[in-house]
N, C-alpha and C. Protein backbone atom coordinates (compact mmCIF):
# COMPACT_ATOMS: atom_id res chain seq x y z
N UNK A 1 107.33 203.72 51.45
CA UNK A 1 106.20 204.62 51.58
C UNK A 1 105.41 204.26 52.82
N UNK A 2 104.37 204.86 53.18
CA UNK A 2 104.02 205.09 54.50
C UNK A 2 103.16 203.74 54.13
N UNK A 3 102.11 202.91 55.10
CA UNK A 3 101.50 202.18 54.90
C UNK A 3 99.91 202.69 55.30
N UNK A 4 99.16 202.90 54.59
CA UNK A 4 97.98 203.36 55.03
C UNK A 4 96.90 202.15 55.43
N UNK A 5 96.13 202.64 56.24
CA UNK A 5 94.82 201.25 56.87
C UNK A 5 93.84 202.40 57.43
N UNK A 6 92.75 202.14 57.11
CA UNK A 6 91.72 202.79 57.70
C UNK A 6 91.26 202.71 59.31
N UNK A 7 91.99 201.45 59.94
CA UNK A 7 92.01 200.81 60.68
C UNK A 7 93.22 201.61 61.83
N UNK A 8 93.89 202.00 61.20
CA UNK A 8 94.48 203.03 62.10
C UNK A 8 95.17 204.26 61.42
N UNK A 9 93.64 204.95 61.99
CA UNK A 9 93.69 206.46 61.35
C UNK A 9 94.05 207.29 62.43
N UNK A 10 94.72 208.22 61.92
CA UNK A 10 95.08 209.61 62.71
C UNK A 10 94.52 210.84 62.13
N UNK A 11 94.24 211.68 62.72
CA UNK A 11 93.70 213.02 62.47
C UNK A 11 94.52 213.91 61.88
N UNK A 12 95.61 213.22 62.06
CA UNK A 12 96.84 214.04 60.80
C UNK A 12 97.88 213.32 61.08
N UNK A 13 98.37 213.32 59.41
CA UNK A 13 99.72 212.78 59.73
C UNK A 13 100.57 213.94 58.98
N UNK A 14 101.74 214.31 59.27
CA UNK A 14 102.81 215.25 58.78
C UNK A 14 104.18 215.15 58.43
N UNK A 15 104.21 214.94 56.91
CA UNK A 15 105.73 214.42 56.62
C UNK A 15 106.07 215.56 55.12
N UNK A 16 107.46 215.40 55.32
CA UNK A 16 107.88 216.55 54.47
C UNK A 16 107.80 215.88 52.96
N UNK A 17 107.00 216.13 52.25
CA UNK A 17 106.49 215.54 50.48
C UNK A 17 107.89 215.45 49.56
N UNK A 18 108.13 216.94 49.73
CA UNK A 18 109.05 217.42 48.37
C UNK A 18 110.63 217.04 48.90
N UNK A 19 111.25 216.63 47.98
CA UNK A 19 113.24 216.39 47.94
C UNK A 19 113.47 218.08 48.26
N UNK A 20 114.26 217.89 49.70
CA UNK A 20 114.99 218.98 50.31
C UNK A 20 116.78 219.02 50.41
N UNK A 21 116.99 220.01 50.11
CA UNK A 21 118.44 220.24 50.31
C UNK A 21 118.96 219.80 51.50
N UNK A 22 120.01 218.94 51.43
CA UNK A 22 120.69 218.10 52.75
C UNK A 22 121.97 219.28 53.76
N UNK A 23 121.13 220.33 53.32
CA UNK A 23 121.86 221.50 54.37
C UNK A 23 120.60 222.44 54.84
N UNK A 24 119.79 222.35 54.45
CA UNK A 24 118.70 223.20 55.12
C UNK A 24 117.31 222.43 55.08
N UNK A 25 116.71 222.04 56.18
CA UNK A 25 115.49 221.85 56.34
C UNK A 25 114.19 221.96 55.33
N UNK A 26 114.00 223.27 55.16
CA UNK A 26 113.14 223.51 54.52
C UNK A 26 113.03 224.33 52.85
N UNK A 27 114.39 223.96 52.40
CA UNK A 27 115.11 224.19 51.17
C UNK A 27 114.74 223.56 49.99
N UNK A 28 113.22 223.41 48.91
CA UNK A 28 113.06 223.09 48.71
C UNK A 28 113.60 222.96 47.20
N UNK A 29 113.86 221.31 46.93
CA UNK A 29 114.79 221.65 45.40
C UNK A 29 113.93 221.15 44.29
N UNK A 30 112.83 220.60 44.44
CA UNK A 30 111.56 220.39 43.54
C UNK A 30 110.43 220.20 43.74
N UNK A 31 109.32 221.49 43.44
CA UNK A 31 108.05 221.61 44.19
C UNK A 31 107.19 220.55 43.28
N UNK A 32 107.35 219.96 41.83
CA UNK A 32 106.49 219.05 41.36
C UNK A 32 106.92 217.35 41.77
N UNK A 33 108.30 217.48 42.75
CA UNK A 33 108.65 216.23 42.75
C UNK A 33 108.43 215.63 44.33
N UNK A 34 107.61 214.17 44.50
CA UNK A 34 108.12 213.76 45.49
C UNK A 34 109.24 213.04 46.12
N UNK A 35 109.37 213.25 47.41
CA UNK A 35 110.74 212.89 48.10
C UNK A 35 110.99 210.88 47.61
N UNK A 36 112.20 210.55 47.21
CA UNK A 36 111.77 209.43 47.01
C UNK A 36 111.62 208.78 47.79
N UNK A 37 112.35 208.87 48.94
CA UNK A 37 112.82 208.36 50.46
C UNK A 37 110.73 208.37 50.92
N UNK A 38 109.78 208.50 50.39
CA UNK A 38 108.68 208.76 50.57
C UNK A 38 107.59 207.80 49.90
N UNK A 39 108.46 207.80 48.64
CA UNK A 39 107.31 206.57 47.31
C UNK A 39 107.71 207.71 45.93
N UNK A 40 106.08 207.75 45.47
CA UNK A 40 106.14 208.53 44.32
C UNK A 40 104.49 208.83 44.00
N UNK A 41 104.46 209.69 42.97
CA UNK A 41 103.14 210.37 43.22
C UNK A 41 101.98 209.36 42.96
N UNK A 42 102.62 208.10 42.64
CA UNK A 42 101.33 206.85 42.76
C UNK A 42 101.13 206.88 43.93
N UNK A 43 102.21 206.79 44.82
CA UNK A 43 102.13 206.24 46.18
C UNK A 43 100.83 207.67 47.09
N UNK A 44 101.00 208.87 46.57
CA UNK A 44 100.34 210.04 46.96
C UNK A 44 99.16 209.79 46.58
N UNK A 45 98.52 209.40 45.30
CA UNK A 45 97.07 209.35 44.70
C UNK A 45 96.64 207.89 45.73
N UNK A 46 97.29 206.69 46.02
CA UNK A 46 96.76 205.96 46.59
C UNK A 46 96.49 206.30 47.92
N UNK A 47 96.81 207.05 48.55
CA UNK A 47 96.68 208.00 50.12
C UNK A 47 95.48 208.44 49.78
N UNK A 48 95.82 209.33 49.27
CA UNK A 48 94.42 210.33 48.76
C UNK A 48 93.42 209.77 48.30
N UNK A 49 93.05 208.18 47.56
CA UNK A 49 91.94 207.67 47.27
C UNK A 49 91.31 206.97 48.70
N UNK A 50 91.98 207.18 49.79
CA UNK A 50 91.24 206.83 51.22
C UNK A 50 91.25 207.88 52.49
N UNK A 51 91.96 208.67 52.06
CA UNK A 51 92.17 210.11 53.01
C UNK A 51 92.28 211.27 52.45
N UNK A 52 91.83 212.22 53.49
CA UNK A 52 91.86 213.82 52.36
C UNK A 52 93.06 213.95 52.83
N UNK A 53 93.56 214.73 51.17
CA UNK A 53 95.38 215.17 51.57
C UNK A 53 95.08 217.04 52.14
N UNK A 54 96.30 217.28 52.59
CA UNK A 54 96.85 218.74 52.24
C UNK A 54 98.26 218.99 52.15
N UNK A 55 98.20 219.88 51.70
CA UNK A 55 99.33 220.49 51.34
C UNK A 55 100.26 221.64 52.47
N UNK A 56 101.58 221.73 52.51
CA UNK A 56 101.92 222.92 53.08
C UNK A 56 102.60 223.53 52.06
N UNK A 57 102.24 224.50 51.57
CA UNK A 57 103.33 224.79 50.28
C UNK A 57 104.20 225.93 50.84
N UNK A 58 105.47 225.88 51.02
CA UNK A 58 106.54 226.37 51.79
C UNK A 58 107.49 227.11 50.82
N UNK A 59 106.65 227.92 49.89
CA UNK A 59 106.73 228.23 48.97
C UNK A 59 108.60 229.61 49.03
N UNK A 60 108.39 230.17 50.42
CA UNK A 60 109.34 231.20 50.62
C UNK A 60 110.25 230.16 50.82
N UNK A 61 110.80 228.96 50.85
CA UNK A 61 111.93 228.12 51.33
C UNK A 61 112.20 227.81 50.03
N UNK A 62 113.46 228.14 49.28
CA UNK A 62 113.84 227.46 47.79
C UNK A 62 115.18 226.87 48.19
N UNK A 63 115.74 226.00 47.75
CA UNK A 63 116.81 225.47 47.67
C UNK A 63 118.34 226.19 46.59
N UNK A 64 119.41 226.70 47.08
CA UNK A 64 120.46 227.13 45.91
C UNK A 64 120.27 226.17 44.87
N UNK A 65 120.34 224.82 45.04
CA UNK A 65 120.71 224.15 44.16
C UNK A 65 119.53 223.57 43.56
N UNK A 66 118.10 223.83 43.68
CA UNK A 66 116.93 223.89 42.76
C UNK A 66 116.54 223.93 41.64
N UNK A 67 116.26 224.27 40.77
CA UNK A 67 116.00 224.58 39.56
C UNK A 67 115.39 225.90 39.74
N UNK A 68 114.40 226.63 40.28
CA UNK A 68 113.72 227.86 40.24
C UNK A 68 115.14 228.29 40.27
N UNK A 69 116.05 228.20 41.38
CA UNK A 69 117.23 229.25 41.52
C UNK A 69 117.94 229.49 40.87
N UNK A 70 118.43 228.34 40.42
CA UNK A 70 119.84 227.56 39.22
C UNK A 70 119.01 228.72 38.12
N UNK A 71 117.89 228.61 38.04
CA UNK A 71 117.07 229.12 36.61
C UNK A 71 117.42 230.31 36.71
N UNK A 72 117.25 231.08 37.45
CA UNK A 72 117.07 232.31 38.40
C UNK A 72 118.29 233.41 38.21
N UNK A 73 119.63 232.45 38.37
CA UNK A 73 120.77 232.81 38.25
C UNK A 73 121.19 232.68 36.70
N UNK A 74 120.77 231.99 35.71
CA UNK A 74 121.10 231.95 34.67
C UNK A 74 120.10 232.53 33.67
N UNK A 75 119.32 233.60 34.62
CA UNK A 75 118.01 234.37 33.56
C UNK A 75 117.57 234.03 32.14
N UNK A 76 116.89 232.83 33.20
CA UNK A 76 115.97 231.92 32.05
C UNK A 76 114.35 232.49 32.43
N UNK A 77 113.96 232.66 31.40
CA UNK A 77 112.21 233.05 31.79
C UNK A 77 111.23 231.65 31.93
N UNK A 78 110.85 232.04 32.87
CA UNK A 78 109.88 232.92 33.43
C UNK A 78 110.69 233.08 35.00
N UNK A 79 111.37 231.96 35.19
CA UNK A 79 112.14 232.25 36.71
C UNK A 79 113.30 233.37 36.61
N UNK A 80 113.82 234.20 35.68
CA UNK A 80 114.14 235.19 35.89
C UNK A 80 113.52 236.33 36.80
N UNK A 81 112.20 236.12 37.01
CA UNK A 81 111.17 236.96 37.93
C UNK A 81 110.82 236.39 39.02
N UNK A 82 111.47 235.07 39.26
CA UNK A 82 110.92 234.74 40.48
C UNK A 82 111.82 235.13 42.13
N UNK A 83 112.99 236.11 41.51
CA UNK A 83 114.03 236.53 43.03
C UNK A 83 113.77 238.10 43.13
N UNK A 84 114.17 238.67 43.81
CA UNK A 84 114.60 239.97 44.46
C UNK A 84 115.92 239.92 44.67
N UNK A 85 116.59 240.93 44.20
CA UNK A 85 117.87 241.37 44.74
C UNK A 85 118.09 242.48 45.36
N UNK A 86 118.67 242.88 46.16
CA UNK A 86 119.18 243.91 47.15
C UNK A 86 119.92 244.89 46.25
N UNK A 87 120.05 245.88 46.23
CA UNK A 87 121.50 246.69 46.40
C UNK A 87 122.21 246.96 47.70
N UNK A 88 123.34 246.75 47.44
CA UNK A 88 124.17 246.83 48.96
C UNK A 88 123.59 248.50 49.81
N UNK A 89 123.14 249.42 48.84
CA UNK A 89 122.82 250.50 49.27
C UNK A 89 121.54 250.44 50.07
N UNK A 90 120.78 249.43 49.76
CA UNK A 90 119.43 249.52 50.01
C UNK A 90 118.87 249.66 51.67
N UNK A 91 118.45 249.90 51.90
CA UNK A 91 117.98 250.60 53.52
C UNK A 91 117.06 249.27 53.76
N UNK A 92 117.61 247.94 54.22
CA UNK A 92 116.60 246.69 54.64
C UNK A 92 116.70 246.92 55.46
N UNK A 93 116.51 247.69 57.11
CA UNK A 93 116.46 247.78 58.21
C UNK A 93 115.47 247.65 58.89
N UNK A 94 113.85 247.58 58.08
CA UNK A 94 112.38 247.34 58.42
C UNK A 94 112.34 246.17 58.21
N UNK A 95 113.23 245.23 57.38
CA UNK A 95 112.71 243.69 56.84
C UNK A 95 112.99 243.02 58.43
N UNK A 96 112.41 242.28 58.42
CA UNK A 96 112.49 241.41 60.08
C UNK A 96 112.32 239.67 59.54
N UNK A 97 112.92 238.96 60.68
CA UNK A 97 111.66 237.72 59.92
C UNK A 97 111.77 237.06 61.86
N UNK A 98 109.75 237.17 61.29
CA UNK A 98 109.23 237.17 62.85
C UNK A 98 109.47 236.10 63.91
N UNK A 99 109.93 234.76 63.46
CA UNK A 99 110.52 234.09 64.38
C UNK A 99 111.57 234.42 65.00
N UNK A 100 112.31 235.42 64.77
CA UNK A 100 114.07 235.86 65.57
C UNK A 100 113.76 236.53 66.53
């Protein structure tokens, strides 16, 4: 886990929290879990009892192999509602995604 000191503070520090899929970046495969390669959510409350945290919640990035998805695909509720599906018919020709 990171080593915190008040003694050398930065105005931000930025590291990815949550366990990500080892094929996509920002694929997230458990939003209540931290990365272990990181500590664990002791290691988070002891940060936070000397620095303000935040969050990025990267919420549009899910992982296939997740649980929301896994759930998703095997229409379990409440994550049965958490995808959109296409029909191959469907006219997506307005959808964009603005970094391309």
């Amino acid at each position: 886990m990171i080593a915190t000191s008040r003694a050398a503070s930065a105005a931000s520090i930025s590291c990815r929290s949550f366990p990500i899929a080892r094929t996509t970046v920002f694929a997230i495969e458990d939003y209540f879990a931290v990365d272990p390669a990181l500590g664990d959510w002791s290691d988070i409350q002891r940060i936070g009892a000397e620095f303000g945290l935040m969050s990025d919640m990267v919420l549009n990035h899910v992982s296939a192999e997740g649980k929301w998805f896994t759930a998703y695909l095997a229409a379990e509720p409440p994550y049965d509602r958490f995808f959109m599906e296409a029909e191959p018919s469907d006219d997506l020709s307005a959808v964009v995604r603005p970094r391309t």
